[in-house]
Each structure stands twice: as structure tokens, then as C-alpha cells.
C-alpha atoms as a PDB file:
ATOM      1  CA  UNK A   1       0.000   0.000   0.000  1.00  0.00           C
ATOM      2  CA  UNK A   2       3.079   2.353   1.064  1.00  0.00           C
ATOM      3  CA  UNK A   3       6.648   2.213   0.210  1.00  0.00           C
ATOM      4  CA  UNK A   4       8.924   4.334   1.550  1.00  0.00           C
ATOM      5  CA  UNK A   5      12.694   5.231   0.618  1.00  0.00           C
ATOM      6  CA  UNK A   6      14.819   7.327   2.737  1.00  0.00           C
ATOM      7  CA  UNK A   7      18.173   9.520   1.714  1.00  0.00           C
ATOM      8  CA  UNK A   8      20.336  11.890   3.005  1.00  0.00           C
ATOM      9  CA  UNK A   9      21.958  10.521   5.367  1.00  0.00           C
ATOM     10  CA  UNK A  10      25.518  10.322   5.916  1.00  0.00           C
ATOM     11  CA  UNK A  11      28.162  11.172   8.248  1.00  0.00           C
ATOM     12  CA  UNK A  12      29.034  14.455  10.033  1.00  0.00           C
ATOM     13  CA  UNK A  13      30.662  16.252  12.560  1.00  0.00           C
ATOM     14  CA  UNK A  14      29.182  17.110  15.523  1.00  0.00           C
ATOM     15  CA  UNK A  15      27.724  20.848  15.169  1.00  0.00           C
ATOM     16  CA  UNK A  16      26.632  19.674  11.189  1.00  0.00           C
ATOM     17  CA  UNK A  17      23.513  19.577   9.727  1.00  0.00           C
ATOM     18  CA  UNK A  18      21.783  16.833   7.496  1.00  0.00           C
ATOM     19  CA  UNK A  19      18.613  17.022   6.010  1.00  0.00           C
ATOM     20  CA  UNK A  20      16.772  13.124   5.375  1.00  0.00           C
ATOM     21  CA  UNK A  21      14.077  13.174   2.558  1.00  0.00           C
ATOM     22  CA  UNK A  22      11.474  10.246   2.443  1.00  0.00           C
ATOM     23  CA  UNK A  23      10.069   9.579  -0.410  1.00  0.00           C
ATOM     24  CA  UNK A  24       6.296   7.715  -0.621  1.00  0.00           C
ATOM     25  CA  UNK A  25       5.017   5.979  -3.197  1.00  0.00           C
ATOM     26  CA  UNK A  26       1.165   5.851  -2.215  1.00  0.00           C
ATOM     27  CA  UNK A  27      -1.802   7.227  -4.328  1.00  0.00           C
ATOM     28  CA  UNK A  28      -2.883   9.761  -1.782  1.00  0.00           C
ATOM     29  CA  UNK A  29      -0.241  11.005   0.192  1.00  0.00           C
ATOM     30  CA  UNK A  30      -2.117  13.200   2.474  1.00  0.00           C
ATOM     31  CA  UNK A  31      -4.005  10.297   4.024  1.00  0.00           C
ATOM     32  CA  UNK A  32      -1.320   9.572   6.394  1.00  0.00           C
ATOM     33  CA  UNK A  33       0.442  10.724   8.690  1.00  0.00           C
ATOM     34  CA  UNK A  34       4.305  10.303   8.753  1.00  0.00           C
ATOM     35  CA  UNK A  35       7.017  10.689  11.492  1.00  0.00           C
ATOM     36  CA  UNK A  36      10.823  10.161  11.928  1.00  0.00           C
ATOM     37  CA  UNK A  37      12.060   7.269  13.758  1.00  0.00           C
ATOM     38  CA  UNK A  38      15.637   6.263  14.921  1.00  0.00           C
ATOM     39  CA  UNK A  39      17.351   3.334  16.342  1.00  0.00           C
ATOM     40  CA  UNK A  40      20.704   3.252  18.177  1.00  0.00           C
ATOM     41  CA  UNK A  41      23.130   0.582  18.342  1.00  0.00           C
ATOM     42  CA  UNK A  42      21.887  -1.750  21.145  1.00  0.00           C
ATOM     43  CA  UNK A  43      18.649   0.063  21.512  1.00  0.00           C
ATOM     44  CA  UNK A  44      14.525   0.484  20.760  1.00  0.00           C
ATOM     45  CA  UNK A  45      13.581   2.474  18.265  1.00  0.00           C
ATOM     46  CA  UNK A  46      12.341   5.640  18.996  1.00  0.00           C
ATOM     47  CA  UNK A  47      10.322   8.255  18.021  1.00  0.00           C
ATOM     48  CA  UNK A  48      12.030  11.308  17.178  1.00  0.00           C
ATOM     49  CA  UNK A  49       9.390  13.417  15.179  1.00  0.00           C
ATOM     50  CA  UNK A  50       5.725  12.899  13.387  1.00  0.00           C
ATOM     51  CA  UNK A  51       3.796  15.447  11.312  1.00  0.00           C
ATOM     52  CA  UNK A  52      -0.194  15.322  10.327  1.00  0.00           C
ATOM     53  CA  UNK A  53      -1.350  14.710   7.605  1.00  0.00           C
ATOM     54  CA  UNK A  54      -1.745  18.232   6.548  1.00  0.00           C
ATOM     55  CA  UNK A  55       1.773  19.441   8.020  1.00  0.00           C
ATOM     56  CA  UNK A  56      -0.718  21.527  10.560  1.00  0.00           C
ATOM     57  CA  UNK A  57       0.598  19.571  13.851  1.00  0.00           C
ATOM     58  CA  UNK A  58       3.671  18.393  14.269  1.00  0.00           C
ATOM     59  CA  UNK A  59       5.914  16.492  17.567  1.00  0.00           C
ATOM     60  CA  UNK A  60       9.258  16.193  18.900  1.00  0.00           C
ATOM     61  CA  UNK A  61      10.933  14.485  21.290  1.00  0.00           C
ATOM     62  CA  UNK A  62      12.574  16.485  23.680  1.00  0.00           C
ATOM     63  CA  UNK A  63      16.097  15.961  22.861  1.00  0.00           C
ATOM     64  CA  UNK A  64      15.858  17.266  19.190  1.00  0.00           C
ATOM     65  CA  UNK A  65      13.842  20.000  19.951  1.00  0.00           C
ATOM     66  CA  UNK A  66      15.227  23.720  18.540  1.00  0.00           C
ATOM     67  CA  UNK A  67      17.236  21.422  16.920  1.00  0.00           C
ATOM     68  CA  UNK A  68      15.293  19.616  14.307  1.00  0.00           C
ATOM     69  CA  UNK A  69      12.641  19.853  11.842  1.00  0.00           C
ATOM     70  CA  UNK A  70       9.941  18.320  10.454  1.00  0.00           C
ATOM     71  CA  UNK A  71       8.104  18.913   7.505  1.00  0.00           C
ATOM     72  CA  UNK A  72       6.048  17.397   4.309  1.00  0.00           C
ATOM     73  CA  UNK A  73       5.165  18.287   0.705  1.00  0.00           C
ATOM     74  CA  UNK A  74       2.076  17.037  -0.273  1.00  0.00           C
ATOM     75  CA  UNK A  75       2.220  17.630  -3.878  1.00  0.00           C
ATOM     76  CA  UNK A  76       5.245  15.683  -4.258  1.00  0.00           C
ATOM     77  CA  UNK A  77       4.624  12.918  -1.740  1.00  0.00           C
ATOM     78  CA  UNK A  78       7.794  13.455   0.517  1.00  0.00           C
ATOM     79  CA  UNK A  79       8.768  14.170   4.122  1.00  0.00           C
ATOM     80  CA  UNK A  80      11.757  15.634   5.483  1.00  0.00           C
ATOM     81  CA  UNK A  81      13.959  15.612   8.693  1.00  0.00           C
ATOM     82  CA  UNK A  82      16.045  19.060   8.382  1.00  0.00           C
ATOM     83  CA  UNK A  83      18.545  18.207  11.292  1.00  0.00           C
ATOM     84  CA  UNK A  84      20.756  20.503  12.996  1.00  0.00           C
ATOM     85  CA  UNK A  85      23.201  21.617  15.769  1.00  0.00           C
ATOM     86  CA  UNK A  86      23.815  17.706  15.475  1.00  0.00           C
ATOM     87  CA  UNK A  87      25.087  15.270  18.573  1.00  0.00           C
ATOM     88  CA  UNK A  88      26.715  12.378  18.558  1.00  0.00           C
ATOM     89  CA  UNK A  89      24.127  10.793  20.578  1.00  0.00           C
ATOM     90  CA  UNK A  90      22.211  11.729  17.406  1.00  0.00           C
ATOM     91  CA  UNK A  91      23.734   9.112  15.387  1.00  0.00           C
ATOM     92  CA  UNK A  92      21.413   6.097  14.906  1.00  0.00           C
ATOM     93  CA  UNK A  93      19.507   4.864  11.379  1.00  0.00           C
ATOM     94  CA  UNK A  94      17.014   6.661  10.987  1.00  0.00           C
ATOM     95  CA  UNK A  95      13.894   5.236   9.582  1.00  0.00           C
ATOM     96  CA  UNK A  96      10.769   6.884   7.931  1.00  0.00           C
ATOM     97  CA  UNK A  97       6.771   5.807   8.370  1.00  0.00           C
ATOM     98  CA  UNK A  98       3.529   6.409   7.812  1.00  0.00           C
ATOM     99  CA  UNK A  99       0.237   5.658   9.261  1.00  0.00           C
ATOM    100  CA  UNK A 100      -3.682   6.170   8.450  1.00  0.00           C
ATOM    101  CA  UNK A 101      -4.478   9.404   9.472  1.00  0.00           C
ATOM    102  CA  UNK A 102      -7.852   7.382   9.814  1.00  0.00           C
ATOM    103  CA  UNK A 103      -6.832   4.920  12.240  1.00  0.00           C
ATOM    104  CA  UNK A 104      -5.279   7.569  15.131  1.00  0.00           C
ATOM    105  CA  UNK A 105      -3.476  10.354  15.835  1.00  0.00           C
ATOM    106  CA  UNK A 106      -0.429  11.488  14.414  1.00  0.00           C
ATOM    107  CA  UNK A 107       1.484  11.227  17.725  1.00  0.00           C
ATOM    108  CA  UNK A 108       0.872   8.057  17.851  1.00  0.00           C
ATOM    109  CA  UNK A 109       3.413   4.981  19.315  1.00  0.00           C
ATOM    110  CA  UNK A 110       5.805   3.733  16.763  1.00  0.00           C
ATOM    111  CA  UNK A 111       3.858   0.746  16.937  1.00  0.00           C
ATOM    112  CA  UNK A 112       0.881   2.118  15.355  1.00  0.00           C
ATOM    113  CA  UNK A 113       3.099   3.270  12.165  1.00  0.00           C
ATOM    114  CA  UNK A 114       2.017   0.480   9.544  1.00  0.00           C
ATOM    115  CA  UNK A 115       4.650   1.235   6.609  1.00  0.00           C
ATOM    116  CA  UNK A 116       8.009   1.897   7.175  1.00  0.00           C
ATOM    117  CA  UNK A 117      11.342   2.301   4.844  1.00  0.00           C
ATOM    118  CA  UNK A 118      14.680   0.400   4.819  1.00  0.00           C
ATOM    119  CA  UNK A 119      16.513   3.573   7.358  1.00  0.00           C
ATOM    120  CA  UNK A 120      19.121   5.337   6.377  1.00  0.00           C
ATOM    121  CA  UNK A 121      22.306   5.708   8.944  1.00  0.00           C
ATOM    122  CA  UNK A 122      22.987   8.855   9.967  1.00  0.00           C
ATOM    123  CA  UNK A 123      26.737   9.346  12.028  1.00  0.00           C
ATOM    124  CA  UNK A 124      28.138  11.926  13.730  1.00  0.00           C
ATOM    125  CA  UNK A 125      31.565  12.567  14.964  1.00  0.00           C
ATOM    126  CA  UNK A 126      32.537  14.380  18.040  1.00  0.00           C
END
């Protein structure tokens, strides 16, 4: 129903920026709602932050806030991660999803995303 393909990541120093781009193929893109994910070597995935379906709400986790941003383009079916002021404790692969904006909010647990991409690893050096 939804595939997704992540880019942009890569590695970086500490203090760098990165901006991921997730690309959906899905025949109405503005049913769903889509967030950022991330897992860390040796732990859960995580959410780090989810837009609506519209781009009119969005969520972070505290410890990307002011630091990160989410966003979406409708018209061309893709979602973005513009990252900056990164950490090293920011490097994990980072994974893109989608949900039903039908089935839940878009803060939602990571469990409730349906469709997720292959990740893309994002590193960054102190």
C-alpha cells in the first residue's frame, strides 16, 4: 500500500547539519500521517518526530527540539527531517513511516506506524 525510501543521510561532525528526505510511493499522500524514527546501536527504536497529515501539527521528542525539523510536501509525496546543531548521541539509522491518518493520531506509538522504509544511517563525529 506504502513504500517508503529514505536519503540523506551520511556522516558528520558534531555541530553539522543533514537534512533526510522520504520519499512515498502511495496514491494519496495526504491520508497519512508520517514521522521520523531512529534506532541506536543496542537500543529500541524511537520516536524522534511525526507530522499530520496536513503538516498543521507536528511532535518532537525532547532531545531534538530547537534542533530539528519536520516537515512534508504534499504535492510531491515526501517528508523531510532538516537536522541541525547535530550530537553524537544523534547518530542512529534513521527510519521513515507512515500511518492512516484514519486509524489515530499522528502522535501516535511507533507501533501504530504500519509502513516503514529500509533507514538510512545517519553518524556523527565528536
Amino acid at each position: 500500500q506504502v513504500q517508503l525510501v529514505e536519503s540523506g543521510g551520511g556522516l558528520v561532525q558534531a555541530g553539522g547539519s543533514l537534512r533526510l528526505s522520504c520519499a512515498a510511493s502511495v496514491r494519496t499522500f495526504s491520508n497519512y500521517h508520517m514521522g521520523w524514527f531512529r534506532q541506536a546501536p543496542g537500543k529500541e527504536r524511537e520516536s524522534v518526530a511525526t507530522i499530520s497529515w496536513n503538516g498543521g501539527l507536528t511532535y518532537y521528542t525532547d532531545s531534538v527540539k530547537g534542533r530539528f525539523t519536520i516537515s512534508r510536501d504534499n504535492a510531491k509525496n515526501t517528508v523531510f527531517l532538516q537536522m541541525n546543531s547535530l550530537k553524537p548521541e544523534d547518530t542512529a539509522v534513521y527510519y521513515c513511516a507512515a500511518k492512516s491518518r484514519y486509524s489515530g493520531s499522528f502522535n501516535s506509538a511507533l507501533t501504530r506506524y504500519n509502513y516503514w522504509g529500509q533507514g538510512t544511517q545517519v553518524t556523527v563525529s565528536s
